[in-house]
C-alpha atoms as a PDB file:
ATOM      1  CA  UNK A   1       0.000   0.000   0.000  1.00  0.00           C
ATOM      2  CA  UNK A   2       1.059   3.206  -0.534  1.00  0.00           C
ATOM      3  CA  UNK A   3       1.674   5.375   2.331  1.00  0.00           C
ATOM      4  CA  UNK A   4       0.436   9.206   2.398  1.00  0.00           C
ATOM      5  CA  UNK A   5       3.348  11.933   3.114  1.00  0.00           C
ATOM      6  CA  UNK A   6       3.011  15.475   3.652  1.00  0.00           C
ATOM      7  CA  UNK A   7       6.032  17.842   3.085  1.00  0.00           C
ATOM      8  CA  UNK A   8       6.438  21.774   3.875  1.00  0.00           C
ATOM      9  CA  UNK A   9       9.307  24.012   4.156  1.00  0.00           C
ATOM     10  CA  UNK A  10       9.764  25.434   7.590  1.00  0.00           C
ATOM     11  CA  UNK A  11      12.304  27.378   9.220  1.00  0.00           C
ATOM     12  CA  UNK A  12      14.576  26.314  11.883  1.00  0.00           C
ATOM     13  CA  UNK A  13      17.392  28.056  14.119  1.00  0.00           C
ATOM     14  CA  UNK A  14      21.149  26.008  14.506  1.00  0.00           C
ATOM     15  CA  UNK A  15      22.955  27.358  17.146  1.00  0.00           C
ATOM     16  CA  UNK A  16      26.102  25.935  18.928  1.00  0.00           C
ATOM     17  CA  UNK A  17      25.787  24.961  22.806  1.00  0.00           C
ATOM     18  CA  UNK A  18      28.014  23.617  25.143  1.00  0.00           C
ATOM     19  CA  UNK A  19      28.025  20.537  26.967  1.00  0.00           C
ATOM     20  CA  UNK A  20      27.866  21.362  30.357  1.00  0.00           C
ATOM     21  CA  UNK A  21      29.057  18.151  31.718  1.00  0.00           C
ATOM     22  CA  UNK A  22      32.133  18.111  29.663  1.00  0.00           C
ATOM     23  CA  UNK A  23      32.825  21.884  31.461  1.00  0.00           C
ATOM     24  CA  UNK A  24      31.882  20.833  35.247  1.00  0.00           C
ATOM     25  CA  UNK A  25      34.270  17.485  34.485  1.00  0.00           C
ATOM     26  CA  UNK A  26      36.681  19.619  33.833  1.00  0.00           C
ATOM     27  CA  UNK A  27      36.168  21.971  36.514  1.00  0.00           C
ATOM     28  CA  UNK A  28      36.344  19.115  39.050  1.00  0.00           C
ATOM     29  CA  UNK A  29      39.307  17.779  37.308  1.00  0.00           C
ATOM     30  CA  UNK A  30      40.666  21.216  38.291  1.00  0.00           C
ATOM     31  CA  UNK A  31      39.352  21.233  41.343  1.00  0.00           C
ATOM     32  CA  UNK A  32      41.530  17.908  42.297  1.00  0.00           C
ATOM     33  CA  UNK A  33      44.595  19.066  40.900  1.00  0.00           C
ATOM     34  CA  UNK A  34      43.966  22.552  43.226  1.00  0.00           C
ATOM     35  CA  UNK A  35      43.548  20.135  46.312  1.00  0.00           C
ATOM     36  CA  UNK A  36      46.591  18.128  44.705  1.00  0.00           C
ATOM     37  CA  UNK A  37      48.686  21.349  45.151  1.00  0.00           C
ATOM     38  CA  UNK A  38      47.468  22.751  48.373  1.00  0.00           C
ATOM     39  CA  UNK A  39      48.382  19.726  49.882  1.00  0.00           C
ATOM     40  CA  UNK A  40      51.781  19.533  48.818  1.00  0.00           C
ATOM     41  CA  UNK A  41      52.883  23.352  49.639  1.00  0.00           C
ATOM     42  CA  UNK A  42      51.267  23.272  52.917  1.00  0.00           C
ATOM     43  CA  UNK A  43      52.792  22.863  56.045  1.00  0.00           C
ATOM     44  CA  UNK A  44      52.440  20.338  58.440  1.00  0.00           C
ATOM     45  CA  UNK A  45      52.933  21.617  61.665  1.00  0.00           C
ATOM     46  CA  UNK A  46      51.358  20.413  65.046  1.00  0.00           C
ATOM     47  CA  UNK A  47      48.434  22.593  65.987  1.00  0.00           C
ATOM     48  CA  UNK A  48      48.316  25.218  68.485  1.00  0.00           C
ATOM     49  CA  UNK A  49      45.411  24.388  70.134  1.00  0.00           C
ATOM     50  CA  UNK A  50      44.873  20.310  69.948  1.00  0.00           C
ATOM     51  CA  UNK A  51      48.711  19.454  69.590  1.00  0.00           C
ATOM     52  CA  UNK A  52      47.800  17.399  66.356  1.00  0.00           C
ATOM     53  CA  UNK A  53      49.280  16.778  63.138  1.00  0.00           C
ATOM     54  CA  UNK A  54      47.132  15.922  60.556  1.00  0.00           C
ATOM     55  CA  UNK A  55      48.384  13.446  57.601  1.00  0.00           C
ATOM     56  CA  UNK A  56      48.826  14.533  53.917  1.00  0.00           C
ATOM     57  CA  UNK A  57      45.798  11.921  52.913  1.00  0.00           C
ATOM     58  CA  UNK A  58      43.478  14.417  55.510  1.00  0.00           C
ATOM     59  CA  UNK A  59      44.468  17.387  54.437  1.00  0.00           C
ATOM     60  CA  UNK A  60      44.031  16.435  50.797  1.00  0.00           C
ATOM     61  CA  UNK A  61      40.548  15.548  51.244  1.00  0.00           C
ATOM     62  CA  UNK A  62      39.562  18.490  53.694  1.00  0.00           C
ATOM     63  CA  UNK A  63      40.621  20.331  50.842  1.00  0.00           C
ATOM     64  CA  UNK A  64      38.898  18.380  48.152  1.00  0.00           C
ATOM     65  CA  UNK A  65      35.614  19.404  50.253  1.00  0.00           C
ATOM     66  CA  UNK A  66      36.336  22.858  48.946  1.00  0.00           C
ATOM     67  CA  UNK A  67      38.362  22.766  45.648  1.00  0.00           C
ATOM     68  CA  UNK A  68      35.878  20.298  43.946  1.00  0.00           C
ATOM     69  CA  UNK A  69      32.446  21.921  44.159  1.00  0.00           C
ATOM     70  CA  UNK A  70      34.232  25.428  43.485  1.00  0.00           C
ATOM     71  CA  UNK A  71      35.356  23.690  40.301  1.00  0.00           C
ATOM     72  CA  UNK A  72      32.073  22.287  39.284  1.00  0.00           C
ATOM     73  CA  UNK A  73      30.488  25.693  40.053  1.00  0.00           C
ATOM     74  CA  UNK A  74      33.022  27.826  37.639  1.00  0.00           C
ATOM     75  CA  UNK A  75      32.806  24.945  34.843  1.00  0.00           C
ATOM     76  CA  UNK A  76      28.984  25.435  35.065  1.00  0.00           C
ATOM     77  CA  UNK A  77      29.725  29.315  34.931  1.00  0.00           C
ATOM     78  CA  UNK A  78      32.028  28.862  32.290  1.00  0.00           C
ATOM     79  CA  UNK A  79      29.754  26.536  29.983  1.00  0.00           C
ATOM     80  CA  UNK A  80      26.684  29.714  30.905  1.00  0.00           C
ATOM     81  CA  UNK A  81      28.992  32.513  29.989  1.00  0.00           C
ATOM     82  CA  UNK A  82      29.838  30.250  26.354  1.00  0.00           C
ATOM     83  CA  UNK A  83      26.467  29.825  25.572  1.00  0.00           C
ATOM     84  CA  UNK A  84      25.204  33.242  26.235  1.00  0.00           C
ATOM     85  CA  UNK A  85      27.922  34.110  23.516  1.00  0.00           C
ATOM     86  CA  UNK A  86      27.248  31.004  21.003  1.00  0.00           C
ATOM     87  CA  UNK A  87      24.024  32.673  21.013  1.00  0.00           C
ATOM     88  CA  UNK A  88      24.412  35.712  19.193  1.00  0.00           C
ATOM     89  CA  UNK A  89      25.982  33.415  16.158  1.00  0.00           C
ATOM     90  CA  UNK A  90      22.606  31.722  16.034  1.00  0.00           C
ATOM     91  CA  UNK A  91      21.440  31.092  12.029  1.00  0.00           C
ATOM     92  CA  UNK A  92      17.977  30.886  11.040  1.00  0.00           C
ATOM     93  CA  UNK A  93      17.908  27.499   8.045  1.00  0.00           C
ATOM     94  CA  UNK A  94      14.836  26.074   5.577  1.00  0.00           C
ATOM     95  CA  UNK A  95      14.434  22.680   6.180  1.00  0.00           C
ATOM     96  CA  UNK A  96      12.185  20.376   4.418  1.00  0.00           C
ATOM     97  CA  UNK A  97      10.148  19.109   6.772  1.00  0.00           C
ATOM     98  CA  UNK A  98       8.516  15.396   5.835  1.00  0.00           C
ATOM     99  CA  UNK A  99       6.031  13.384   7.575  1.00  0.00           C
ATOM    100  CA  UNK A 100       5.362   9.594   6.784  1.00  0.00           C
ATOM    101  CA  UNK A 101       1.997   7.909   8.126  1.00  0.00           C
ATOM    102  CA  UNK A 102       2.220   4.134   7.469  1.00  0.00           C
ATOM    103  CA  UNK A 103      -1.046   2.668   6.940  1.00  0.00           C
ATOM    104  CA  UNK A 104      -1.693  -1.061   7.735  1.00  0.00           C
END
């Protein structure tokens, strides 16, 4: 049987947008690395008031508390602030638009 199509030339707009979980990735990738070097240029002296030194491994993850969402917040930012600007290259196209209805 022959099935029944309809076609019409429409208009669509093509514009570029980030991925923003490619970005935050990225800005928690940073954010380790950030932890990775506060950890190694800080010192490790016993504290004044509990007379404790804490390990490399804590420090390095007290800091990861702080480093990684700060990352994954400015890779989010970062991602907005590109697509805000992708959006003024936005192109209007004419696409043929076809619809196929199979009939039994």
């Amino acid at each position: 049987m022959s099935s029944p199509e309809s076609r019409q030339t429409v208009e669509a707009t093509v514009r570029r947008v980030p991925r923003y979980g490619v970005f935050m990735g990225i800005g928690v990738v940073l954010g380790i690395i950030a932890a990775g070097i506060l950890t190694m240029v800080g010192t490790y002296e016993p504290s004044a008031v509990l007379d404790v030194i804490y390990p490399p491994g804590q420090v390095f993850g007290f800091a990861l508390l702080w480093t990684v969402p700060i990352g994954l917040a400015l890779g989010g930012a970062v991602a907005i602030l590109l697509e805000r600007i992708a959006r003024r290259h936005d192109r209007v196209v004419r696409v043929d638009r076809e619809t196929i209805i199979e009939s039994d």
